[in-house]
N, C-alpha and C. Protein backbone atom coordinates (compact mmCIF):
# COMPACT_ATOMS: atom_id res chain seq x y z
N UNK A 1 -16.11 108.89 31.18
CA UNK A 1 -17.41 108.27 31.00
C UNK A 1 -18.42 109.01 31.87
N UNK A 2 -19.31 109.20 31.27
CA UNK A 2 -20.74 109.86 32.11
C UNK A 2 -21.42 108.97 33.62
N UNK A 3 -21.82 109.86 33.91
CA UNK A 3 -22.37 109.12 35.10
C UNK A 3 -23.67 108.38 34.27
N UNK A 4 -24.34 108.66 33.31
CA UNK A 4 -25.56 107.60 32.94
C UNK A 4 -25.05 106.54 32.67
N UNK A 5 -23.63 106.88 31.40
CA UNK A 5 -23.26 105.74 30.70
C UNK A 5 -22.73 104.42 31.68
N UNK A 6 -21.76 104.92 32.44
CA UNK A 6 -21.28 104.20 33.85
C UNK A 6 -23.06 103.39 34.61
N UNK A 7 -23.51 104.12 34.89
CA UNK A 7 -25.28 103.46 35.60
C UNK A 7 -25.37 102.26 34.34
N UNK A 8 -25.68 103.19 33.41
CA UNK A 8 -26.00 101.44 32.06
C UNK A 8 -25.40 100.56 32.02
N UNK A 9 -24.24 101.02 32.17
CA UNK A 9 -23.09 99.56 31.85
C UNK A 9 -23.30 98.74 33.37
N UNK A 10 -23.04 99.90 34.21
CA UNK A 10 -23.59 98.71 35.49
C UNK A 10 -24.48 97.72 35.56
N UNK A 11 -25.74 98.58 34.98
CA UNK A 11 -26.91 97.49 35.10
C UNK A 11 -26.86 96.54 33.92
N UNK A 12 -26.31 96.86 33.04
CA UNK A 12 -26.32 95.96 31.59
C UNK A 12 -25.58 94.56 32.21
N UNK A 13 -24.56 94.91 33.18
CA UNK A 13 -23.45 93.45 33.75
C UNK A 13 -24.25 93.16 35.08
N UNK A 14 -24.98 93.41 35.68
CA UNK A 14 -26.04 92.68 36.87
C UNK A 14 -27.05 91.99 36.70
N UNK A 15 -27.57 92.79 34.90
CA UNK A 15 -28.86 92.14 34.71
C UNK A 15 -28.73 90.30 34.85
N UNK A 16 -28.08 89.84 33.62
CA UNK A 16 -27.81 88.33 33.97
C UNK A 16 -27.58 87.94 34.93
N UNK A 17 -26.74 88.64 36.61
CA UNK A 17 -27.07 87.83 37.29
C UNK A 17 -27.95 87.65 38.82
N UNK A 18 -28.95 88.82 38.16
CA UNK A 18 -29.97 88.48 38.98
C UNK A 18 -30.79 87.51 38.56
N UNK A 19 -31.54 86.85 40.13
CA UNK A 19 -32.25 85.62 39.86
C UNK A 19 -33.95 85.82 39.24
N UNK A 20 -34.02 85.06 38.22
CA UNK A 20 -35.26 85.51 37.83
C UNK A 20 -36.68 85.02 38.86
N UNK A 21 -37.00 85.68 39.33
CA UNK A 21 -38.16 85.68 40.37
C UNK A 21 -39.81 85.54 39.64
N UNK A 22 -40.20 84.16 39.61
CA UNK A 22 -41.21 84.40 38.48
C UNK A 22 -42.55 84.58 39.07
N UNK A 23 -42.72 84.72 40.13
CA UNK A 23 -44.08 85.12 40.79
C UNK A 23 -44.37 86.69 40.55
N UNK A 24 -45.63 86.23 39.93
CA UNK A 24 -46.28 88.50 40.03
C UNK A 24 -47.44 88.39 41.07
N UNK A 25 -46.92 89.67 41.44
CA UNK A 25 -46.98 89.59 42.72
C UNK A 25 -49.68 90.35 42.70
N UNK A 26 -50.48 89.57 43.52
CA UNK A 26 -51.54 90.02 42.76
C UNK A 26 -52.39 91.20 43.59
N UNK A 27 -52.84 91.70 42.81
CA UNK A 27 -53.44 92.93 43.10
C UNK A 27 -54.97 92.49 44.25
N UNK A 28 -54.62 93.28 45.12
CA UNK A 28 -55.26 93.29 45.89
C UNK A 28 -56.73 94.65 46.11
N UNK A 29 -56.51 95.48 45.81
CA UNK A 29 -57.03 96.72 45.57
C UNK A 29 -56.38 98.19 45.87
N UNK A 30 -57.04 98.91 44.60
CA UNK A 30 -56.22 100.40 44.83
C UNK A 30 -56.52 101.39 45.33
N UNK A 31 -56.94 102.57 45.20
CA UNK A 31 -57.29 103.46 46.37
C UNK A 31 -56.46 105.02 45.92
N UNK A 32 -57.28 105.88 45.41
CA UNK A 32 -56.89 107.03 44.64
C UNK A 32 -56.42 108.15 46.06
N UNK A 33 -55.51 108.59 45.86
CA UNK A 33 -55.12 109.75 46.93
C UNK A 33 -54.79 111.06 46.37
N UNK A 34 -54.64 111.12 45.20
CA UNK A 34 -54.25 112.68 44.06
C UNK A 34 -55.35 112.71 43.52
N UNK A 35 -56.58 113.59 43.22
CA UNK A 35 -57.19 113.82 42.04
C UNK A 35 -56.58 114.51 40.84
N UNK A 36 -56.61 113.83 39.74
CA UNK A 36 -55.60 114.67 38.58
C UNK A 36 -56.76 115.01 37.47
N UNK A 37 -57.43 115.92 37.30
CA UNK A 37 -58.66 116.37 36.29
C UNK A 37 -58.34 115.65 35.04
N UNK A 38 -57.54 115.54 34.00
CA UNK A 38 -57.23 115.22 33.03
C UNK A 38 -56.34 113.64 32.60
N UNK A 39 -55.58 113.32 33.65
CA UNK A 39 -54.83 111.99 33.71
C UNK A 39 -55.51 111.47 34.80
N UNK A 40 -54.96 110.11 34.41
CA UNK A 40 -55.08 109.13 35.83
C UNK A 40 -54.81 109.73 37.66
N UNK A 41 -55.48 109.08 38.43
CA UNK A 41 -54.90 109.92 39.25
C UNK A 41 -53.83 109.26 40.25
N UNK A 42 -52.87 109.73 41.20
CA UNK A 42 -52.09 108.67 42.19
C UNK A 42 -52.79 107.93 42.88
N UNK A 43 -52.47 106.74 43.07
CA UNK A 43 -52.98 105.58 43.82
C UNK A 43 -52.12 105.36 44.57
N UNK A 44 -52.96 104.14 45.51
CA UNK A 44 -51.81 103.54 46.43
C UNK A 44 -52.72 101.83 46.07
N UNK A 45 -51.52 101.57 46.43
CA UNK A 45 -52.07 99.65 45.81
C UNK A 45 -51.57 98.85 46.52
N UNK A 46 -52.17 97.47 46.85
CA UNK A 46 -51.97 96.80 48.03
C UNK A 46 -51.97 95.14 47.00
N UNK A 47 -50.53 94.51 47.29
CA UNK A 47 -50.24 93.18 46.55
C UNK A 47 -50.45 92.16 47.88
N UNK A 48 -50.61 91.46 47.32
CA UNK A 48 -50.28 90.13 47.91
C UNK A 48 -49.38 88.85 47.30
N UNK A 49 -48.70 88.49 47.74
CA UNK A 49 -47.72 87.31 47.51
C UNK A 49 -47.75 85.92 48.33
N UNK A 50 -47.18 85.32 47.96
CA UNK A 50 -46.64 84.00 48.38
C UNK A 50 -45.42 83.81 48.60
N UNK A 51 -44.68 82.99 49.70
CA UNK A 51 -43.22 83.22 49.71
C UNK A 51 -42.91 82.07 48.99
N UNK A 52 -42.48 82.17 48.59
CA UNK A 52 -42.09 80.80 46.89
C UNK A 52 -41.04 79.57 47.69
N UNK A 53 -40.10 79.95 49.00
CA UNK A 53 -39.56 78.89 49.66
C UNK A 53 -39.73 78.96 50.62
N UNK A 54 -41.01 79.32 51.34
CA UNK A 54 -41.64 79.01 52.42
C UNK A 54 -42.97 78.54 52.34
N UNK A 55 -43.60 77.52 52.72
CA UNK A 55 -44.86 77.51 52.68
C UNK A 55 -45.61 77.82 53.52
N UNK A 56 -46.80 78.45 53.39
CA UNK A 56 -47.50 78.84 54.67
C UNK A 56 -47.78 80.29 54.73
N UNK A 57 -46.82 80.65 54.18
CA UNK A 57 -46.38 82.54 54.76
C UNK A 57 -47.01 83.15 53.14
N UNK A 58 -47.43 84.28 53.67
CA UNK A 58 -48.46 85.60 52.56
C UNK A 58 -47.80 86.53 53.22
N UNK A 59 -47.61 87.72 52.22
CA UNK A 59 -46.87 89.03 52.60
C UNK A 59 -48.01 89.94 51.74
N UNK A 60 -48.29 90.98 52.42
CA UNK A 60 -49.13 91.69 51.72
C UNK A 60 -48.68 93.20 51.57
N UNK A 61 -48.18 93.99 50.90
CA UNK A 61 -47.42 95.16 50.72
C UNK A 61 -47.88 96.06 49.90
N UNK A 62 -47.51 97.68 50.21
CA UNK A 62 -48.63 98.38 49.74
C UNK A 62 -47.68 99.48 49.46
N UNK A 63 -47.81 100.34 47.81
CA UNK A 63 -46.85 100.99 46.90
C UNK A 63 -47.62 102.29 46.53
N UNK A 64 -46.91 103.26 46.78
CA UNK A 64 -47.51 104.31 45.53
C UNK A 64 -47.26 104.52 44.40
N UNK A 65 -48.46 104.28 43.62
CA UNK A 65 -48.45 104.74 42.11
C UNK A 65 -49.00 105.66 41.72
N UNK A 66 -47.94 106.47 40.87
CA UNK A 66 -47.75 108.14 40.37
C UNK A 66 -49.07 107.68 38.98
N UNK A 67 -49.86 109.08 39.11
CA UNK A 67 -50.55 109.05 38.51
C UNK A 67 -50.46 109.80 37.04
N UNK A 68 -51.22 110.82 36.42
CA UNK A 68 -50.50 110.95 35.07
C UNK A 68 -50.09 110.31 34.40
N UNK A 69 -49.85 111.32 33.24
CA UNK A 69 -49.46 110.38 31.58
C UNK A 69 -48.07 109.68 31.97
N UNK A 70 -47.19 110.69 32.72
CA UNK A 70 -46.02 109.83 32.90
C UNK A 70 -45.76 108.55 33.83
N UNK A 71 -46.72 108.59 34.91
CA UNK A 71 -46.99 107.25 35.43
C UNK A 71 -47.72 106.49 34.95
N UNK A 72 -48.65 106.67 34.24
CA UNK A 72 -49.57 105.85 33.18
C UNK A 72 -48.24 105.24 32.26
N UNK A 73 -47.27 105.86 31.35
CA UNK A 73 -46.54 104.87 30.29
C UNK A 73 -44.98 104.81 31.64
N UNK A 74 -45.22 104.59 32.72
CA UNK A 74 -43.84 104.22 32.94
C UNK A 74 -42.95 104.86 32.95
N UNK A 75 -42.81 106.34 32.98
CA UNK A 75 -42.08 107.62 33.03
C UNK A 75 -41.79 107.85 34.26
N UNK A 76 -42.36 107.79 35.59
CA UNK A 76 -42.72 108.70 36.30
C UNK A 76 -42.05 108.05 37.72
N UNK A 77 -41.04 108.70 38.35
CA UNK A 77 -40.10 108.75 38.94
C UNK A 77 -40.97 108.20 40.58
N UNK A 78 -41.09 106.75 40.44
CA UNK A 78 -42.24 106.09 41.70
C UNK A 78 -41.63 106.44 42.77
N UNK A 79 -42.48 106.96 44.03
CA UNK A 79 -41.96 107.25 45.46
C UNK A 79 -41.43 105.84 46.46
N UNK A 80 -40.59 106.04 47.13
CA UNK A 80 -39.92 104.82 47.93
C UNK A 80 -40.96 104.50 48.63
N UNK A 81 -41.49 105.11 49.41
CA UNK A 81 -42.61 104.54 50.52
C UNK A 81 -43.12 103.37 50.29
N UNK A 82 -43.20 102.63 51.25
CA UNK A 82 -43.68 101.17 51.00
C UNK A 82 -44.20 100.62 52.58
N UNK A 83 -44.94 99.94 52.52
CA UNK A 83 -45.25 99.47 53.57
C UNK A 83 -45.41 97.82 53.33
N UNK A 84 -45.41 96.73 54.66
CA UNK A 84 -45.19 95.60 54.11
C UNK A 84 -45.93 94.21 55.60
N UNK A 85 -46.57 93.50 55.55
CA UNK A 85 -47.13 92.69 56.70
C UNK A 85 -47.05 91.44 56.05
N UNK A 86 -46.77 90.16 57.19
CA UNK A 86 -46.52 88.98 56.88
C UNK A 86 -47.13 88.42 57.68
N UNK A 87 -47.62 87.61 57.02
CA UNK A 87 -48.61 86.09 58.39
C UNK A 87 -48.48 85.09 57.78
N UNK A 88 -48.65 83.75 59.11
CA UNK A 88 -48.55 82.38 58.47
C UNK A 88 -49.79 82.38 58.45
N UNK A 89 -50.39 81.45 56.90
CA UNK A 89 -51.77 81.29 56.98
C UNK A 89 -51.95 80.10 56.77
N UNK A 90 -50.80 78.90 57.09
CA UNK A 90 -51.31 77.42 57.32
C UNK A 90 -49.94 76.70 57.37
N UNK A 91 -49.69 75.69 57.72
CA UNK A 91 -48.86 74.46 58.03
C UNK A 91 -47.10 75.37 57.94
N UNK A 92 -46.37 75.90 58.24
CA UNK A 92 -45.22 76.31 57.66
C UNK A 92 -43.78 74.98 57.17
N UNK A 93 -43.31 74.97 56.17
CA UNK A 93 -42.39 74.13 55.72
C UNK A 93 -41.78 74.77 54.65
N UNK A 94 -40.56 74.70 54.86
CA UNK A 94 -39.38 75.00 53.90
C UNK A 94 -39.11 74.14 52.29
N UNK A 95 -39.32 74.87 51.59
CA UNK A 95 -38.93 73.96 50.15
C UNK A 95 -37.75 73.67 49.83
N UNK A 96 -36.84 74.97 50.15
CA UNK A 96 -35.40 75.13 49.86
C UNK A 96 -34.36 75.53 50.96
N UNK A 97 -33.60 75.57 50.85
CA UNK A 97 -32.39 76.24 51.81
C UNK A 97 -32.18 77.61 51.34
N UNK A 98 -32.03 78.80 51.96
CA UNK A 98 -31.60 79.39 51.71
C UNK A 98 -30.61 80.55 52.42
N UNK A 99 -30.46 81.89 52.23
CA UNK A 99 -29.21 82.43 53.07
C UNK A 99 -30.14 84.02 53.25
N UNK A 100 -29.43 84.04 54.69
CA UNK A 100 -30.07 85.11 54.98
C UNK A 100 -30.04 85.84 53.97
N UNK A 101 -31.38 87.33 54.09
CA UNK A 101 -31.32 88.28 53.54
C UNK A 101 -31.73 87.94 51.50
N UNK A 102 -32.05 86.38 51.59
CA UNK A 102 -32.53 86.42 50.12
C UNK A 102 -33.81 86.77 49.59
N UNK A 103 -33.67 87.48 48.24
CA UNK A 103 -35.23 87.87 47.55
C UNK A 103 -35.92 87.00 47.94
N UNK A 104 -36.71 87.45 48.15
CA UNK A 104 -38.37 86.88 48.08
C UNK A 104 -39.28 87.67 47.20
N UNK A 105 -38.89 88.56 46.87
CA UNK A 105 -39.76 89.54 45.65
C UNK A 105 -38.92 90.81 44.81
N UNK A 106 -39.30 90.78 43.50
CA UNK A 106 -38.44 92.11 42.96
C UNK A 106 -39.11 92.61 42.26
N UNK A 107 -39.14 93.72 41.93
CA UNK A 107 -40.38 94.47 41.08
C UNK A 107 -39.29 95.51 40.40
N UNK A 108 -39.40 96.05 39.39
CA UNK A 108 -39.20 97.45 38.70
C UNK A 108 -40.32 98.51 39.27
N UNK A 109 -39.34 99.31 39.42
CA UNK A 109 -40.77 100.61 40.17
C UNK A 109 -40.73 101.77 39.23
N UNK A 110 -40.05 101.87 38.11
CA UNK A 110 -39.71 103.05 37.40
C UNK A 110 -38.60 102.53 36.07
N UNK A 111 -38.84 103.53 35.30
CA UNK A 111 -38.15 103.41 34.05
C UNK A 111 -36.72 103.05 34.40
N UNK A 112 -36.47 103.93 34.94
CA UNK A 112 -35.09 104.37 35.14
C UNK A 112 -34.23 103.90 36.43
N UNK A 113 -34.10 102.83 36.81
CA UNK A 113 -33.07 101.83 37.54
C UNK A 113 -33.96 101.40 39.14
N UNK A 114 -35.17 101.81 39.48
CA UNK A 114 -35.77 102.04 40.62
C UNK A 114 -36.32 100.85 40.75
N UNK A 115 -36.32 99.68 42.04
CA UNK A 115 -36.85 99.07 42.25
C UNK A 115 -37.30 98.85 43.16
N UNK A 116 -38.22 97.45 43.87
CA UNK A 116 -38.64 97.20 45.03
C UNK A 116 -38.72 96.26 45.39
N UNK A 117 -38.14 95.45 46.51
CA UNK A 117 -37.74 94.27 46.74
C UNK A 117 -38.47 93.58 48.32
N UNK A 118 -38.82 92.74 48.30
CA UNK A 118 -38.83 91.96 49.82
C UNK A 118 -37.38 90.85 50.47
N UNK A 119 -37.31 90.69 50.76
CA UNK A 119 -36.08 90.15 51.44
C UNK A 119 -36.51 89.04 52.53
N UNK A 120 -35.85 87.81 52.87
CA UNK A 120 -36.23 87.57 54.35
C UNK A 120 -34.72 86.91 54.80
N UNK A 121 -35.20 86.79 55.90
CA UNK A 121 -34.30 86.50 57.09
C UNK A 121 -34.62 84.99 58.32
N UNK A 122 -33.95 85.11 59.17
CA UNK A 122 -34.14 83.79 59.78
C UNK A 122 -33.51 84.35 61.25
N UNK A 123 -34.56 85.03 62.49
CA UNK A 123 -33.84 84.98 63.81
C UNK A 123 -34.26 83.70 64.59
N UNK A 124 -32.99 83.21 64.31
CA UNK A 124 -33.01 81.65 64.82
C UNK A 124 -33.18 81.62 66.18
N UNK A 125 -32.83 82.48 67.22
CA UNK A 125 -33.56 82.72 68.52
C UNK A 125 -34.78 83.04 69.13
N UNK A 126 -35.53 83.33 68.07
CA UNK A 126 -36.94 83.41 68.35
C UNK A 126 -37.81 82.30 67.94
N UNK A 127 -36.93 81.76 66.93
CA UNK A 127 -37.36 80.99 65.67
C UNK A 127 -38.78 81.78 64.82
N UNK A 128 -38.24 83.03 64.10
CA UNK A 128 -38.61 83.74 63.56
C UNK A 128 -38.42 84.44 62.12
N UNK A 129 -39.35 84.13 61.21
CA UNK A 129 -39.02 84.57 59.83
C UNK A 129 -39.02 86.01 59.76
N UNK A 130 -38.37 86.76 59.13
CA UNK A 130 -38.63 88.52 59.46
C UNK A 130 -38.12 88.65 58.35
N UNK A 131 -39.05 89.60 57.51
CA UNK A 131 -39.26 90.10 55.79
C UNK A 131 -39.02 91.75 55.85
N UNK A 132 -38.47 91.86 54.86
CA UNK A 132 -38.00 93.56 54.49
C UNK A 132 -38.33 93.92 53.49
N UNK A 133 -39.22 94.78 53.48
CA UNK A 133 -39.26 95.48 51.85
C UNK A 133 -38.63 96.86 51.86
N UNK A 134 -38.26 97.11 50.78
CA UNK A 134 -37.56 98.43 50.39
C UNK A 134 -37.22 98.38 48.77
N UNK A 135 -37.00 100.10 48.88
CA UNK A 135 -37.03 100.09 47.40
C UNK A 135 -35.18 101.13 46.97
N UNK A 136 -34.62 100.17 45.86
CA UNK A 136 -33.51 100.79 45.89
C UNK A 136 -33.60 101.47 44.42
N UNK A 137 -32.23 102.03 43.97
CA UNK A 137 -32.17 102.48 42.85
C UNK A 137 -30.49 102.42 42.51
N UNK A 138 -30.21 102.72 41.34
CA UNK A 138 -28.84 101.88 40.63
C UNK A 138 -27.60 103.25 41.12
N UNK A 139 -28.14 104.54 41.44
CA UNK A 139 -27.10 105.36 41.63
C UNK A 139 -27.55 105.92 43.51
N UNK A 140 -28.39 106.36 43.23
CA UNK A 140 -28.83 106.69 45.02
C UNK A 140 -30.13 106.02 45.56
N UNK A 141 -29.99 105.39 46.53
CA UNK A 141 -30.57 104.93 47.09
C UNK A 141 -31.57 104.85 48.02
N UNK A 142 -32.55 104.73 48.76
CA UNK A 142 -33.49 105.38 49.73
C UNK A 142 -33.31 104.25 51.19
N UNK A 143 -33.18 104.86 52.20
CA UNK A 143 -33.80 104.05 53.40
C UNK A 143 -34.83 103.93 53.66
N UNK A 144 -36.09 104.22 52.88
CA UNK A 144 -37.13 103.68 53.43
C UNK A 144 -37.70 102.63 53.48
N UNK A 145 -38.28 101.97 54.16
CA UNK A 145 -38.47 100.62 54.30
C UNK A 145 -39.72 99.92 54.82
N UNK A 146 -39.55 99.11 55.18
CA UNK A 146 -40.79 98.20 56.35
C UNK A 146 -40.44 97.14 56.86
N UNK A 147 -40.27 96.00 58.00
CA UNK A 147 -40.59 95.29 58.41
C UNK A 147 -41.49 94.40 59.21
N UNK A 148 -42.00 93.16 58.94
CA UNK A 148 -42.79 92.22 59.03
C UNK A 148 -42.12 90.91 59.54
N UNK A 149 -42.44 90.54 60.78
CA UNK A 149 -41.93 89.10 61.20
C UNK A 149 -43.50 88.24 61.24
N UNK A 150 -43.57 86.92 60.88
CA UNK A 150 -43.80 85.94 61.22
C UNK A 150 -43.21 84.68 62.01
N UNK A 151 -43.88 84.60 63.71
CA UNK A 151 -42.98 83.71 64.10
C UNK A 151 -43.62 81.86 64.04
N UNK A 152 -43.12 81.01 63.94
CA UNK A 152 -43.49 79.92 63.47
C UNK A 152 -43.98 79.50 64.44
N UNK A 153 -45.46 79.05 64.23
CA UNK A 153 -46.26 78.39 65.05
C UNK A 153 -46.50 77.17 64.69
N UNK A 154 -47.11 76.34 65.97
CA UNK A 154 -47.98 75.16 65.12
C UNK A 154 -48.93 75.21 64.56
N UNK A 155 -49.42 74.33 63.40
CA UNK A 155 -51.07 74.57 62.69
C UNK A 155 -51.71 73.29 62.88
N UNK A 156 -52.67 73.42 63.81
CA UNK A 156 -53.36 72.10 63.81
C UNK A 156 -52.60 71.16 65.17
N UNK A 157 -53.45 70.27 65.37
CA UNK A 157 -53.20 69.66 66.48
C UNK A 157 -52.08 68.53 66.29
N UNK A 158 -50.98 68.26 67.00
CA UNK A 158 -49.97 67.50 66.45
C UNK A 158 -49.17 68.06 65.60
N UNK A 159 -48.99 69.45 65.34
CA UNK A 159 -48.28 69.73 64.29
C UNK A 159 -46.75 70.00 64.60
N UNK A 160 -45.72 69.49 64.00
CA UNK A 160 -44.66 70.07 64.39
C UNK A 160 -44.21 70.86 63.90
N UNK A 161 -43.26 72.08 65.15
CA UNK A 161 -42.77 73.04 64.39
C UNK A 161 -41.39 73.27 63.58
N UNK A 162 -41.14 73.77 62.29
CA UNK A 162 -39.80 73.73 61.49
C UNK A 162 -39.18 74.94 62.31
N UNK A 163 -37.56 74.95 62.36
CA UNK A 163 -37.03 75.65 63.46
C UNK A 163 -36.37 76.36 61.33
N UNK A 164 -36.21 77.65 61.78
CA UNK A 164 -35.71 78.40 60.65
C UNK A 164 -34.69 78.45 60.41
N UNK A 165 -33.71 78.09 61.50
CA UNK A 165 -32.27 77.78 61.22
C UNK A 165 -31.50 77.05 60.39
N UNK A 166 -32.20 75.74 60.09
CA UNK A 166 -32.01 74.55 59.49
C UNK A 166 -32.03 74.77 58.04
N UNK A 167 -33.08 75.49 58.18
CA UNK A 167 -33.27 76.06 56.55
C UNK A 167 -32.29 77.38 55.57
N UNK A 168 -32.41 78.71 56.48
CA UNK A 168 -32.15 79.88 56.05
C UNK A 168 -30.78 80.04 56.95
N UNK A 169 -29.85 80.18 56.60
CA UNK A 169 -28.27 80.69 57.02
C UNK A 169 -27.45 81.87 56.35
C-alpha cells in the first residue's frame, strides 16, 4: 500500500471520531506581507474565539495565509507558524468537565491533511488555564507552536474564584 493510500485510509477512520467543534472561529483583521502582481497576495490574519467550556476566556490567534491562485482555491501548502494570546474578559465559570489537553479549536489549514488546533489545560497549582495552539499534519508533523495562560481572577467585587481543577483533569 502507498504511503498516500495508507494517509487516506487513516484519515477516512479518524474522521468520525473527531469531535465536531461548531464555533468559526471570527476574523479579526488581515494584513498583506507578500506582494503577488497578478494573484492575491500572502496575508497574515488574526481570529478571535470564545472558549465554548469556559466562560469568560477569548483567545485571539494569528495564521499565515498563502497567497495566489493556489491559496486562493485551497491548494496551497499553509505555513505552521502560528501565534496565539488568551485573556479573561469577565466572570470565569466552567460549563463542562473536561480533560486535560482538550480541543478548544480545530481548523483545516490546507487541502491535504494540515491542520490547526488550540488545546487547553488546567495547572491546578497556579490555578491556571494555559492554551496551545499548533498546527499538525496526518504524515509529518511540525513543532511549532504558541502558548497563552490565563490565570483565574476575580471579576467584580465579591466574586468568587472557580479553582480549574474541579473542572479540567
Amino acid at each position: 500500500m502507498s504511503r498516500l493510500a495508507a494517509a487516506l485510509l487513516a484519515l477516512a477512520l479518524a474522521l468520525p471520531a473527531a469531535p465536531a467543534l461548531a464555533q468559526s472561529p471570527e476574523l479579526i483583521f488581515r494584513r498583506s506581507t507578500v506582494f503577488r502582481l497578478l494573484s492575491p497576495n500572502d496575508r497574515l490574519a488574526t481570529y478571535g474565539i470564545d472558549d465554548p467550556d469556559v466562560q469568560g476566556v477569548a483567545c485571539h490567534f494569528t495564521v499565515p495565509e498563502k497567497g495566489g491562485w493556489a491559496g486562493t482555491f485551497g491548494f496551497a501548502e499553509q505555513l505552521s507558524e502560528v501565534s496565539l494570546a488568551c485573556r479573561q474578559i469577565g466572570p470565569i465559570s466552567f460549563r463542562n468537565r473536561s480533560a486535560q489537553g482538550d480541543v478548544v479549536f480545530r481548523e483545516g489549514r490546507s487541502f491535504f491533511f494540515k491542520r490547526v488546533q488550540i488545546v487547553r489545560g488546567c495547572d491546578a497549582r497556579r490555578n491556571v488555564l494555559v492554551y496551545m495552539i499548533y498546527s499538525d499534519k496526518l504524515i509529518d508533523g511540525s513543532p511549532q507552536n504558541s502558548t497563552s495562560t490565563v490565570p483565574i481572577m476575580p471579576w467584580g467585587a465579591g466574586a468568587e474564584i472557580q479553582r480549574c481543577e474541579q473542572f479540567i483533569q
